[in-house]
Protein backbone atom coordinates (compact mmCIF):
# COMPACT_ATOMS: atom_id res chain seq x y z
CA UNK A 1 -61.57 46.62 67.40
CA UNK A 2 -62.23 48.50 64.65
CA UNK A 3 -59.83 49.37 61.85
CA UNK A 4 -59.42 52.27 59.55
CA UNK A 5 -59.41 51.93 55.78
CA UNK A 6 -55.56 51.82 55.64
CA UNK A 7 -55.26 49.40 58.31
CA UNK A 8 -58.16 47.03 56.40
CA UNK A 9 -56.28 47.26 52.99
CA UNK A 10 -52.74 46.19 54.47
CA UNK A 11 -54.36 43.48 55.84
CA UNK A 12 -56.01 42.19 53.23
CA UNK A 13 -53.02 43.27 50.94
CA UNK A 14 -50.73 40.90 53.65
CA UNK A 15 -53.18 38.24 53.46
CA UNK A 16 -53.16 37.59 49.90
CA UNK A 17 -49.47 37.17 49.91
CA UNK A 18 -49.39 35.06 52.17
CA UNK A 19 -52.23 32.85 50.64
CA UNK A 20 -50.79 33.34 47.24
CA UNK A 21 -47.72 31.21 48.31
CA UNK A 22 -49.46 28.38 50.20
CA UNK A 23 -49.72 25.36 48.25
CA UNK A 24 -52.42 23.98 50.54
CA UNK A 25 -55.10 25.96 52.37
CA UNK A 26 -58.06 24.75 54.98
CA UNK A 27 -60.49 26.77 56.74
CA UNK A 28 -61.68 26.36 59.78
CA UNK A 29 -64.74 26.64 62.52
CA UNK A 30 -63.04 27.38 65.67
CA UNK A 31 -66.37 28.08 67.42
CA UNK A 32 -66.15 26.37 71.04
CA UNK A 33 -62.61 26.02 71.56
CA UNK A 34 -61.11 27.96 74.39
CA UNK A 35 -57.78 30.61 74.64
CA UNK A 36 -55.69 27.31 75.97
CA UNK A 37 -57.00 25.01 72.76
CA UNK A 38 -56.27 27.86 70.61
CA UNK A 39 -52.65 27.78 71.58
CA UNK A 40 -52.32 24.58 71.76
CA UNK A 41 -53.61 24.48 68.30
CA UNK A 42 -50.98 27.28 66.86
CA UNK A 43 -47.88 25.35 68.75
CA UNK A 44 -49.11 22.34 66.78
CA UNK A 45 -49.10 23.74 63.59
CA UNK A 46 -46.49 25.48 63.75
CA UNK A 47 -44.23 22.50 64.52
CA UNK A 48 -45.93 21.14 60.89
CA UNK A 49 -44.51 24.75 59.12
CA UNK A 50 -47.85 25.13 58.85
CA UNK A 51 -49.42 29.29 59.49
CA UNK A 52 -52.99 29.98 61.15
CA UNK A 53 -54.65 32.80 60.83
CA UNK A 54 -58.11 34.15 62.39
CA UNK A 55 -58.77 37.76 60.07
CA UNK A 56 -62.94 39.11 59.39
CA UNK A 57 -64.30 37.07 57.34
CA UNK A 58 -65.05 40.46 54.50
CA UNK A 59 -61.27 41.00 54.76
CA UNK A 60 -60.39 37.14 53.74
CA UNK A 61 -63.14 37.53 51.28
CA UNK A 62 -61.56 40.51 49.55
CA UNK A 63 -57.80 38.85 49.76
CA UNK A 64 -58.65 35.88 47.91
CA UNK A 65 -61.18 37.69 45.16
CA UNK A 66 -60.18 37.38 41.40
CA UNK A 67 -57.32 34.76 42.42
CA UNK A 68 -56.83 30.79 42.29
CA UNK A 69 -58.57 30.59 45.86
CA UNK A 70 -61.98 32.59 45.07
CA UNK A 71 -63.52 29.17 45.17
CA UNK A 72 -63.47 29.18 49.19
CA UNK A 73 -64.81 32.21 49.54
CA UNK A 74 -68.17 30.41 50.75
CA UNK A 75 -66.98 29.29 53.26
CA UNK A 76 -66.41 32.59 54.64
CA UNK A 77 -69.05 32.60 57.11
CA UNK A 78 -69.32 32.57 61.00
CA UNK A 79 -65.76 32.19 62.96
CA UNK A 80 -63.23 30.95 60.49
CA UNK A 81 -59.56 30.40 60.96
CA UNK A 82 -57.19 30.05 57.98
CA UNK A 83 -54.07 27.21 57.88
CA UNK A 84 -52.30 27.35 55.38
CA UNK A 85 -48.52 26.50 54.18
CA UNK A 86 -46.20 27.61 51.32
CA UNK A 87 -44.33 24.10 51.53
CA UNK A 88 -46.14 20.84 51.99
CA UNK A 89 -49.06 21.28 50.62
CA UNK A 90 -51.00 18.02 52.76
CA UNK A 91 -49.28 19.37 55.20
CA UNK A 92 -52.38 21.66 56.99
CA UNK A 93 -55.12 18.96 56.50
CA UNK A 94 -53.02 16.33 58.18
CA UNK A 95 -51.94 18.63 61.50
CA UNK A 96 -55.71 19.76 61.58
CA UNK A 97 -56.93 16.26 61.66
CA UNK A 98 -54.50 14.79 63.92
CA UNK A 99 -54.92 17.71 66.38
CA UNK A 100 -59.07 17.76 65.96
CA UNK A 101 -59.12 13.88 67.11
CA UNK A 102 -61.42 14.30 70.86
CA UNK A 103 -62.37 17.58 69.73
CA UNK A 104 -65.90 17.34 68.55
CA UNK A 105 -66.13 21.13 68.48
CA UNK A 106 -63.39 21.75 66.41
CA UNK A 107 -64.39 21.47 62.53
CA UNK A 108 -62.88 21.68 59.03
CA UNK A 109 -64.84 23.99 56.48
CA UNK A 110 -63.25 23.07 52.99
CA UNK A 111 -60.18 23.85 51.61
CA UNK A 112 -57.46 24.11 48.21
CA UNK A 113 -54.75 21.91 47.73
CA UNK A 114 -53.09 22.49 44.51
CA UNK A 115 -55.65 24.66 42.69
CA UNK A 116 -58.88 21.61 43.72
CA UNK A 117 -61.17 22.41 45.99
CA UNK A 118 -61.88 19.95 48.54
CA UNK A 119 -64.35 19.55 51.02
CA UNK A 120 -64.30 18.31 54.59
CA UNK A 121 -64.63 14.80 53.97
CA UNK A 122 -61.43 14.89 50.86
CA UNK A 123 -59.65 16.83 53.48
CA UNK A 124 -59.93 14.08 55.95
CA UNK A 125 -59.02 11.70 52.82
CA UNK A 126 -55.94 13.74 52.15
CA UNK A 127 -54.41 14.29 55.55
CA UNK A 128 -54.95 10.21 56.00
CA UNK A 129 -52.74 9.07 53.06
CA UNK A 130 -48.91 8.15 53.42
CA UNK A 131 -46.27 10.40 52.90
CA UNK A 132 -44.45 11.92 50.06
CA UNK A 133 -41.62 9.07 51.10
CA UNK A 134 -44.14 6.47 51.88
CA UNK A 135 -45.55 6.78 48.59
CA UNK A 136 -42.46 7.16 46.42
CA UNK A 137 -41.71 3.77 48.10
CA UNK A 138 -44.71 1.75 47.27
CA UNK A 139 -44.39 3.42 43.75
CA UNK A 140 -40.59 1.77 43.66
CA UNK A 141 -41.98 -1.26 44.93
CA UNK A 142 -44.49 -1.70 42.05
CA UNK A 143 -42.22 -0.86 39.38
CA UNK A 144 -39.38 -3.51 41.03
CA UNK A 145 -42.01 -6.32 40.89
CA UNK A 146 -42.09 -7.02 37.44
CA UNK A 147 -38.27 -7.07 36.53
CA UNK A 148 -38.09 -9.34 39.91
CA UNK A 149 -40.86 -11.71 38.52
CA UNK A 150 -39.03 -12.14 35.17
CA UNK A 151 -35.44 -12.33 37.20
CA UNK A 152 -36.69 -15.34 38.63
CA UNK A 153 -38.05 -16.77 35.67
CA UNK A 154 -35.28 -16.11 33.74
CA UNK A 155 -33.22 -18.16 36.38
CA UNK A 156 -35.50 -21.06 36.75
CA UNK A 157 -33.90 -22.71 33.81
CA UNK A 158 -30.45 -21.93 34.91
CA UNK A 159 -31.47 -23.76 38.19
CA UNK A 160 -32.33 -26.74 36.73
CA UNK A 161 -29.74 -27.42 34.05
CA UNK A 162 -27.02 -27.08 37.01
CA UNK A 163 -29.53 -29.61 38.98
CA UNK A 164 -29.21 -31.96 36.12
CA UNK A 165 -25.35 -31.29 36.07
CA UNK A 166 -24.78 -32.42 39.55
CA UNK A 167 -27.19 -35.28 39.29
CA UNK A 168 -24.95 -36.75 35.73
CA UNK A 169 -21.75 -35.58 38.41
CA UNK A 170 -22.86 -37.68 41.08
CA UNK A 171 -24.36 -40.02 38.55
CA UNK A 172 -20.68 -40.54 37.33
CA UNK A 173 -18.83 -40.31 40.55
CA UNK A 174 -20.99 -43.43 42.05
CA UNK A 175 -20.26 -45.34 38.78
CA UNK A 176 -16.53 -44.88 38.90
CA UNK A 177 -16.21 -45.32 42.54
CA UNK A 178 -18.52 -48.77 42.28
């Protein structure tokens, strides 16, 4: 399908407002993967809010030129789908990489997340760690640990001057009951 110069600048003009949003981008080889994957593949991200996109490669090229994603535009070669989302930005590289497991033909390109460029290896880094949640909670957990270390050291004394109390209490007890 060809499109007319009008057609190819709204496009491109569309594209780079959508991309200048997203937080976190990947790109994609979709080579191999039939009309049922593909949908399969778009119903999964878009439960994650994530958007996919398949546009020319010259089109993507020219959307992301002279802005903070110009670094990807290597990797605008062969067939190359776009995810993408304007919320979480993990969120793409972890529904990619839970949805490529058993799909050997299915592969990640590179990507942005947060202005650095990643390749497919960080990506796979990236969509493995814990959540936003998950993290904030370890982080609580480490701070906690200290001031709960010197909480119990601070009480350790306490302990064992009212252990010596009840000792001299018993102590005294047995002495005025024998």
């Amino acid at each position: 399908m060809d499109m007319n110069r009008t057609e190819k600048s709204a496009e491109v003009e569309a594209l780079r407002a959508s991309l200048g949003t997203a937080k976190g981008v990947v790109l994609t080889n979709f080579q191999g993967l039939d009309v049922a994957e593909m949908t399969d593949l778009r119903r999964h991200l878009r439960k994650a809010s994530v958007q996919y996109k398949v546009v020319k490669n010259t089109l993507a090229v020219r959307a992301i030129r002279a802005g903070r994603l110009e670094g990807l535009a290597p990797h605008f070669a062969g067939p190359t789908g776009i995810a993408y989302s304007a919320v979480d930005p993990v969120a793409p590289a972890r529904a990619l990489m839970a949805w490529a497991k058993g799909r050997p033909t299915f592969a990640i390109k590179g990507g942005m997340l947060d202005g650095a460029m990643l390749g497919p290896a960080e990506i796979a880094a990236v969509a493995a760690l814990p959540g936003r949640e998950a993290l904030l909670s370890q982080i609580m957990s480490v701070l906690q640990g200290p001031v709960r270390n010197l909480a119990s050291v601070l009480q350790g004394p306490l302990r064992a001057l009212v252990s010596v109390l009840q000792q001299v209490q018993q102590h005294k007890e047995k002495a005025q009951a024998g």
